[in-house]
N, C-alpha and C. Protein backbone atom coordinates (compact mmCIF):
# COMPACT_ATOMS: atom_id res chain seq x y z
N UNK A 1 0.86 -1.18 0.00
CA UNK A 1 0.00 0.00 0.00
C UNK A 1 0.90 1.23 0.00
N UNK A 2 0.43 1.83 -0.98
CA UNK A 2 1.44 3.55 -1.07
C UNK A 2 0.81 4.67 -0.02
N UNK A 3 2.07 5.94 -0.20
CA UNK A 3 1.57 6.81 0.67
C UNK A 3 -0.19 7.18 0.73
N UNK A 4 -0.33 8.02 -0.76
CA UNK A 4 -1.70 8.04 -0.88
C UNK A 4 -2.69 7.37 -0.65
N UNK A 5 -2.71 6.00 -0.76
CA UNK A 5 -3.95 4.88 -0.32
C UNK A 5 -3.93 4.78 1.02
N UNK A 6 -2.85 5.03 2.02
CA UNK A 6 -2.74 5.10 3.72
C UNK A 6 -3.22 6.44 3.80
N UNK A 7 -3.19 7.69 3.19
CA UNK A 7 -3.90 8.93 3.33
C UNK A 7 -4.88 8.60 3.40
N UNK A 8 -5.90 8.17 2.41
CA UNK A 8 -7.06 8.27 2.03
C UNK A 8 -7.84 6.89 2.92
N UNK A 9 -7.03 6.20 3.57
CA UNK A 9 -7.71 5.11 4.58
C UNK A 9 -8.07 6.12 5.82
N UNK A 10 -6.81 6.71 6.09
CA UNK A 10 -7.15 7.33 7.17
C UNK A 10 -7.81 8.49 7.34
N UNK A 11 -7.98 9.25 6.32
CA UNK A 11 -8.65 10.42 6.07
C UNK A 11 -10.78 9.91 6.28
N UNK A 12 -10.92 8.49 5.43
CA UNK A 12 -12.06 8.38 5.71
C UNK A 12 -12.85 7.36 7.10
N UNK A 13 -11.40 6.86 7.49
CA UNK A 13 -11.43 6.60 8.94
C UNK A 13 -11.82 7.32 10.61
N UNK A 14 -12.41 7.14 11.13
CA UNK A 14 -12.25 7.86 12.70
C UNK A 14 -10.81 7.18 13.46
N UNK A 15 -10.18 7.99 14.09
CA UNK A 15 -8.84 7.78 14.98
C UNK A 15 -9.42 6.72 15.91
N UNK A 16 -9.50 5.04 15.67
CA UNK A 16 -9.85 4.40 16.41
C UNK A 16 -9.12 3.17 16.73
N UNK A 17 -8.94 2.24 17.83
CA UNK A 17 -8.23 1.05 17.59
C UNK A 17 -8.74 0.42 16.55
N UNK A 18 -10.06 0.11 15.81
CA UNK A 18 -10.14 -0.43 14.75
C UNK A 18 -9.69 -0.02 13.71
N UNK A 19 -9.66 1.45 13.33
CA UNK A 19 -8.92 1.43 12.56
C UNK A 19 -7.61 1.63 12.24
N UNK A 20 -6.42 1.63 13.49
CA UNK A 20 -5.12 1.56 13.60
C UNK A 20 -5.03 -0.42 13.44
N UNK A 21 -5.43 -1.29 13.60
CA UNK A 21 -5.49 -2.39 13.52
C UNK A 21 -5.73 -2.75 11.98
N UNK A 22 -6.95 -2.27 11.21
CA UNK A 22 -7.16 -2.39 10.02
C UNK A 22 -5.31 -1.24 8.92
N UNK A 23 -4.64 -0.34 9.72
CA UNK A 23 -3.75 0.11 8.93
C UNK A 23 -2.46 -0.54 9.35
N UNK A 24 -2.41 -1.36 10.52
CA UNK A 24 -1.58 -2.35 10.98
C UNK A 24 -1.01 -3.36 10.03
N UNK A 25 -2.23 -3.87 9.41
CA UNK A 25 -2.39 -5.20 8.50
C UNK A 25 -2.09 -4.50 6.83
N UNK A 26 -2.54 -3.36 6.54
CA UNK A 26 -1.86 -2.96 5.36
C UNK A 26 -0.33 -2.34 5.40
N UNK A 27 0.43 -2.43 6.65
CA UNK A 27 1.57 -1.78 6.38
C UNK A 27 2.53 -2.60 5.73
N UNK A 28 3.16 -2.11 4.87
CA UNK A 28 4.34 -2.85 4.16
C UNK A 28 5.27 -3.94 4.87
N UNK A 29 5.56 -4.96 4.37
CA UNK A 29 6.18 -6.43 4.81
C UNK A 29 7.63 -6.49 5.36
N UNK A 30 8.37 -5.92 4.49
CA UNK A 30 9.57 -4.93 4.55
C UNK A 30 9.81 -3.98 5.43
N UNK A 31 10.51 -4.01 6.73
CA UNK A 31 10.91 -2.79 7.33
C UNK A 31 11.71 -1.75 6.71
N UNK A 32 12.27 -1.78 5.67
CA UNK A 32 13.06 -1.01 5.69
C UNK A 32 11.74 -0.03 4.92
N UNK A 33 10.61 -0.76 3.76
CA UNK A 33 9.64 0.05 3.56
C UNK A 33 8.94 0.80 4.16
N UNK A 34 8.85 0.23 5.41
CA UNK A 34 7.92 0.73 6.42
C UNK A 34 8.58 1.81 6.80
N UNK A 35 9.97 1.78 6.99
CA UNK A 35 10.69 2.80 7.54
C UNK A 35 10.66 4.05 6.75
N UNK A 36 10.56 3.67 5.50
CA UNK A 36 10.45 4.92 4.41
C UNK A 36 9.32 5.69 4.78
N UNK A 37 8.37 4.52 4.26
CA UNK A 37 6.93 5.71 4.94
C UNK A 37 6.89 6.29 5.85
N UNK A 38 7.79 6.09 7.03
CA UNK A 38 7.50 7.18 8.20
C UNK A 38 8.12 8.23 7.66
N UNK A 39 9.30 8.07 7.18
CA UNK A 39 10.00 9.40 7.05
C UNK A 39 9.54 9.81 6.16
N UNK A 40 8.74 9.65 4.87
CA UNK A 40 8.03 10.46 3.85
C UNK A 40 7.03 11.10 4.74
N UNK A 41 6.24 10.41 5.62
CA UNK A 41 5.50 11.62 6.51
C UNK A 41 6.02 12.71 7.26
N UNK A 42 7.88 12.60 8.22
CA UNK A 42 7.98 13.03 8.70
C UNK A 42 8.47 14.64 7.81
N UNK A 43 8.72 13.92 6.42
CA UNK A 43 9.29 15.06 5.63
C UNK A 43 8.56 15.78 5.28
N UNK A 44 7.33 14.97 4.85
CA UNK A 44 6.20 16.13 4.75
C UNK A 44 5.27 16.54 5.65
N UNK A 45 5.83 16.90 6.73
CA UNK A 45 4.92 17.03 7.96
C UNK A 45 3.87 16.95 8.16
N UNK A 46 3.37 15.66 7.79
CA UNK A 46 2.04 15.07 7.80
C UNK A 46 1.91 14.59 9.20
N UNK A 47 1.50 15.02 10.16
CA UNK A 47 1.27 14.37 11.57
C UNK A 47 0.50 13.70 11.39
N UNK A 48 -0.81 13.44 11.00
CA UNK A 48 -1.54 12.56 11.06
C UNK A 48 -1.05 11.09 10.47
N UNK A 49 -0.51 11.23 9.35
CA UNK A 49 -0.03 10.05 8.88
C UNK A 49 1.02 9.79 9.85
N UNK A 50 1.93 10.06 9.89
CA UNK A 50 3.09 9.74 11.39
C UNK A 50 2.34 9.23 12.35
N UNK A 51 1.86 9.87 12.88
CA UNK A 51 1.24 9.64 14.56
C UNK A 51 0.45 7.54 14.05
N UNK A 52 -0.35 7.87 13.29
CA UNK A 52 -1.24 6.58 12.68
C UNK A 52 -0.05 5.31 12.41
N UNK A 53 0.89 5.89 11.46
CA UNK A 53 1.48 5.20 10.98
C UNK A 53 2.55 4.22 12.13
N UNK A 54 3.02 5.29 13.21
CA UNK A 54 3.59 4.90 13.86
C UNK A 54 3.07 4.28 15.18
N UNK A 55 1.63 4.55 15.75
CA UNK A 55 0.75 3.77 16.24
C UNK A 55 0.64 2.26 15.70
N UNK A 56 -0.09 2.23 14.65
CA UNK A 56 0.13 0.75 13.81
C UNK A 56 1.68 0.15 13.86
N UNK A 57 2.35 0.71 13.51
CA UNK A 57 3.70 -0.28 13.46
C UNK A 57 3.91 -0.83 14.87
N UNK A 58 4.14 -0.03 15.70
CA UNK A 58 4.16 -0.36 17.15
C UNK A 58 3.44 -1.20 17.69
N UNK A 59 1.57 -1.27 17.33
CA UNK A 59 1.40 -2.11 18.11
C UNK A 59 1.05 -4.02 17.18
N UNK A 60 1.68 -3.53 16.19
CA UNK A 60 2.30 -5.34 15.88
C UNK A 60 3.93 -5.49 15.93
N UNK A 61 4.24 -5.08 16.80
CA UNK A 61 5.69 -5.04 17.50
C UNK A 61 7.19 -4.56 16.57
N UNK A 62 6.30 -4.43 15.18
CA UNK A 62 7.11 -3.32 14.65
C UNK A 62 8.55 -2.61 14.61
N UNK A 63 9.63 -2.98 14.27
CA UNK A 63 10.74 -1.63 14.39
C UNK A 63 10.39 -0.43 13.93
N UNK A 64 10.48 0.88 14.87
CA UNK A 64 10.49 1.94 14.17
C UNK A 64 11.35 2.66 14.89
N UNK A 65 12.38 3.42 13.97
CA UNK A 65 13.85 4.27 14.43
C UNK A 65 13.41 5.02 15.22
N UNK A 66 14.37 5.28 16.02
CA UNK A 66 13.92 6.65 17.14
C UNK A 66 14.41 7.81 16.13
N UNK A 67 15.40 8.00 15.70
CA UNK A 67 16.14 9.09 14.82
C UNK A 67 15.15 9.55 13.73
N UNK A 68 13.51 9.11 13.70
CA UNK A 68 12.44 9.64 13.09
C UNK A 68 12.13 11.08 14.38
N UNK A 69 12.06 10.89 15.25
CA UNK A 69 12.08 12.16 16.52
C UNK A 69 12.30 12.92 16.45
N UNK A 70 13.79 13.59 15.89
CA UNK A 70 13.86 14.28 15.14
C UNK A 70 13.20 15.54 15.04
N UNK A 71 12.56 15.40 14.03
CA UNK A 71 11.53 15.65 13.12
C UNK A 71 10.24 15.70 13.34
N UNK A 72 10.24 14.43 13.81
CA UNK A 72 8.77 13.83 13.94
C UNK A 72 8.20 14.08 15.58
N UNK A 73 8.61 14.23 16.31
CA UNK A 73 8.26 15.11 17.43
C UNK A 73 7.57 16.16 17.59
N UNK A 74 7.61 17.32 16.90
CA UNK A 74 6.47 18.08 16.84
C UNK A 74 5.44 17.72 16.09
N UNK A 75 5.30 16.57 15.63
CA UNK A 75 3.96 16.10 14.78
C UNK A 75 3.31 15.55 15.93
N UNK A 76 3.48 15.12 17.13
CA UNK A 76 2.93 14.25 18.04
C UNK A 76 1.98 15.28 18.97
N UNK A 77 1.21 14.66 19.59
CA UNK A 77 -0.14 15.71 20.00
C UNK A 77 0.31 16.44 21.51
N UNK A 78 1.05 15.85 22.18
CA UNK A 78 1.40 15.91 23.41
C UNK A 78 2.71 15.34 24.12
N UNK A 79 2.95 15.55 25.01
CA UNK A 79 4.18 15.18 25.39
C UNK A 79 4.05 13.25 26.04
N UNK A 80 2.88 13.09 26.59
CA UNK A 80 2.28 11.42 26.89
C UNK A 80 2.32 10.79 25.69
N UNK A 81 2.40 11.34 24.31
CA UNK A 81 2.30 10.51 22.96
C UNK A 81 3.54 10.20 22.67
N UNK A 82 4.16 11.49 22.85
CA UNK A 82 5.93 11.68 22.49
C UNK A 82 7.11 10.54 23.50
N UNK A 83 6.23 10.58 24.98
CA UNK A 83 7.01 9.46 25.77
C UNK A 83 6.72 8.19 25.23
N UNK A 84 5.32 7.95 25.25
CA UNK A 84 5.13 6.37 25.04
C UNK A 84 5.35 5.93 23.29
N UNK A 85 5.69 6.72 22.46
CA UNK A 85 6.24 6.40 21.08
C UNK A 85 8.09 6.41 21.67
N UNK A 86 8.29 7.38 22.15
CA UNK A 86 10.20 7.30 22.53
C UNK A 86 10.11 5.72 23.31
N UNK A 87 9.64 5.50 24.20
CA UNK A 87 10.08 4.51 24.73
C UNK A 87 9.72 3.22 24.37
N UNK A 88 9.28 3.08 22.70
CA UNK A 88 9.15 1.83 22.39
C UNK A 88 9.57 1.90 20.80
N UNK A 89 10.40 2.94 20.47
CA UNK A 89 11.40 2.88 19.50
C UNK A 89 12.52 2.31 19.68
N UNK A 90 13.56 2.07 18.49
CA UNK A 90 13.97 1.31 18.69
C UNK A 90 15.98 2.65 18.62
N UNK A 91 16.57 2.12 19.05
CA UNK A 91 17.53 3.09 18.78
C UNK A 91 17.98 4.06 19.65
N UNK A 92 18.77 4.76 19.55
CA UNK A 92 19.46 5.61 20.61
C UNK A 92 18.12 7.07 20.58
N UNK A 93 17.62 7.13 21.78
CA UNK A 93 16.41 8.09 21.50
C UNK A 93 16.93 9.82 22.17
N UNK A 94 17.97 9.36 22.92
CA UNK A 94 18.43 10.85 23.08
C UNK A 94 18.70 12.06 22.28
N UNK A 95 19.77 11.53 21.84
CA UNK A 95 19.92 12.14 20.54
C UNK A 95 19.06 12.90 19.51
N UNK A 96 18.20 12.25 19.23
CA UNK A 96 16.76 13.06 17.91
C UNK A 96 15.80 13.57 19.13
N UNK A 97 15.55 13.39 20.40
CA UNK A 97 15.25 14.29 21.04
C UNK A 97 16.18 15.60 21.26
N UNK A 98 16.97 15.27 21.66
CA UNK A 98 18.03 16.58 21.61
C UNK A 98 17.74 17.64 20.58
N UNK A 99 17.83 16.88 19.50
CA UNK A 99 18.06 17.70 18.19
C UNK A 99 16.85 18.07 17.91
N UNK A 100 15.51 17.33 18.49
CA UNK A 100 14.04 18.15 17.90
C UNK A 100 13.93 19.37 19.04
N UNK A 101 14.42 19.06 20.31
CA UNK A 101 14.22 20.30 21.26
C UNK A 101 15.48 21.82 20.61
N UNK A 102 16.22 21.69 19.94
CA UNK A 102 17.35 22.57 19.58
C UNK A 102 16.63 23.11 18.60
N UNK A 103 16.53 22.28 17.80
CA UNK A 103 15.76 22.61 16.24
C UNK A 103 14.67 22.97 15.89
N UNK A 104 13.94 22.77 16.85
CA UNK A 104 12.12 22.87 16.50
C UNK A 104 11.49 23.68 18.09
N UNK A 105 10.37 24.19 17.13
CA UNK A 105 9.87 24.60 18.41
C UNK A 105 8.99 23.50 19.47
N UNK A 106 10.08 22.47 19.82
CA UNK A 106 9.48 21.60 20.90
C UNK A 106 8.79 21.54 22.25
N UNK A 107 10.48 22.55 22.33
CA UNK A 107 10.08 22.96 23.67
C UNK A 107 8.87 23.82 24.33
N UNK A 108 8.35 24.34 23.20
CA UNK A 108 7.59 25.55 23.13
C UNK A 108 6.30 24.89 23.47
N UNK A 109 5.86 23.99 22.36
CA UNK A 109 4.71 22.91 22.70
C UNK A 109 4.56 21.84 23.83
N UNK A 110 5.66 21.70 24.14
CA UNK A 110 5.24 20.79 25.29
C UNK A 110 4.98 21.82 26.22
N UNK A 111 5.88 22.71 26.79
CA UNK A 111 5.17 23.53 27.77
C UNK A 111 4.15 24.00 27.68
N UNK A 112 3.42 24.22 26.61
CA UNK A 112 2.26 24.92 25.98
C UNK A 112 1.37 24.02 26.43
N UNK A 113 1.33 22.98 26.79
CA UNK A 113 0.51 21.44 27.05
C UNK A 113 0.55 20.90 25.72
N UNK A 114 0.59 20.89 24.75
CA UNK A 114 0.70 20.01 23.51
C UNK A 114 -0.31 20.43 22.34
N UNK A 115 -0.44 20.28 21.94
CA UNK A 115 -1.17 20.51 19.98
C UNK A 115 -2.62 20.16 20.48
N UNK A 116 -3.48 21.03 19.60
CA UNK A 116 -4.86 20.61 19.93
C UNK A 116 -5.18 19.05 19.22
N UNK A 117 -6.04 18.54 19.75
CA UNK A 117 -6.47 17.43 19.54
C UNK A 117 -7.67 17.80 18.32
N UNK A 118 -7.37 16.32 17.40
CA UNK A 118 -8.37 16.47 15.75
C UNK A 118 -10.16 16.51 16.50
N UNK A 119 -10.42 17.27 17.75
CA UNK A 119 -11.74 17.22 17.89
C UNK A 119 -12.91 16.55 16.67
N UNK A 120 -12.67 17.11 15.62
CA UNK A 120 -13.84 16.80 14.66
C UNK A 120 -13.98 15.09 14.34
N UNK A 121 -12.46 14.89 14.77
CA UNK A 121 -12.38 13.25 14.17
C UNK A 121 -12.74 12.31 15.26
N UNK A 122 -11.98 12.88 16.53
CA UNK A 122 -12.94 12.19 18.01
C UNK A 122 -14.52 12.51 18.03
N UNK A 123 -15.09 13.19 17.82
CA UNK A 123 -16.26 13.21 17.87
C UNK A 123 -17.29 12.90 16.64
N UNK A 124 -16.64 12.74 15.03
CA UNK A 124 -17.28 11.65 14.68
C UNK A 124 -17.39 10.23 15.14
N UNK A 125 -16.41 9.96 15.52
CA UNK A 125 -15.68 8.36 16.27
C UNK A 125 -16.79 8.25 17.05
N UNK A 126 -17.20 8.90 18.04
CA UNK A 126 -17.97 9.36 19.31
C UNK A 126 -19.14 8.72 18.61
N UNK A 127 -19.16 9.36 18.09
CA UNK A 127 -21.42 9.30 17.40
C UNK A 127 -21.12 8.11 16.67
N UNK A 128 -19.99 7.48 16.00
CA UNK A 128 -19.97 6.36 15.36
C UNK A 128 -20.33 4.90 16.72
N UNK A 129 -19.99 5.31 17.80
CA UNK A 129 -20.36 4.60 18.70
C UNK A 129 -18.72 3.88 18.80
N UNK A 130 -17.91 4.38 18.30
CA UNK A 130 -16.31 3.83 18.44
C UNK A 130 -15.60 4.16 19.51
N UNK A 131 -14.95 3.32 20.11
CA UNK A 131 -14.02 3.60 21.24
C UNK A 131 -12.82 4.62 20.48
N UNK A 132 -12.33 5.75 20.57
CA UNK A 132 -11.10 6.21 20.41
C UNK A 132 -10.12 6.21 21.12
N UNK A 133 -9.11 6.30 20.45
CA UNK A 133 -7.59 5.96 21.19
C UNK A 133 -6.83 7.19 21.92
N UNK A 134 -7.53 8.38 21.50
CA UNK A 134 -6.65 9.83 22.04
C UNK A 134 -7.75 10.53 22.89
């Protein structure tokens, strides 16, 4: 499955364990593919695809680099998303933290309490009668 067809799953999806489970099972076979797709999200600062993408990989036990952090750290909603994705990457995680707090305005958001939440997408989920995950 390419970038675009994981857009458009998740775009007509609600943020739910069913459907991080249903994008679980389409992720590429190949880690090193899988690995691409994160970083094509992280390059194009697609948070939503990151955050999803890297939810799914993780919870079918998945490798995913910490040195995506980086980058991919300010795509994450909060600083509770940012711990429990760091601490089940795989790789030296100091480091791309370091460098997203130097480089990005990290620091700024976590103290801030974190990025607003996709309200519109939890609360279709909601009326869908779906458990959500955030």
């Amino acid at each position: 499955m390419n970038t675009t067809e994981l857009q458009d799953l998740i775009a007509q999806a609600p943020y739910t364990r069913a459907t991080i489970q249903t994008l679980a099972e389409r992720l590429p076979e190949e880690d090193a593919a899988l690995d691409a797709l994160i970083g094509e999200a992280v390059q194009r600062s697609d948070d939503v695809l990151f955050i999803e993408l890297v939810m799914a990989a993780l919870s079918r036990g998945r490798p995913v680099a910490a040195r995506h952090l980086a980058r991919g750290a300010m795509l994450l909603k909060d600083k509770w998303q940012l711990g429990a994705f760091a601490c089940q990457m795989q790789g030296e995680v100091s480091g791309p933290l370091l460098k997203a707090i130097t480089e990005t305005p990290l620091a700024v958001v976590l103290v801030a309490g974190g990025r607003p939440r996709r309200r519109e997408t939890n609360a279709r989920a909601a009326a869908d009668g779906n458990t959500k995950l955030c």
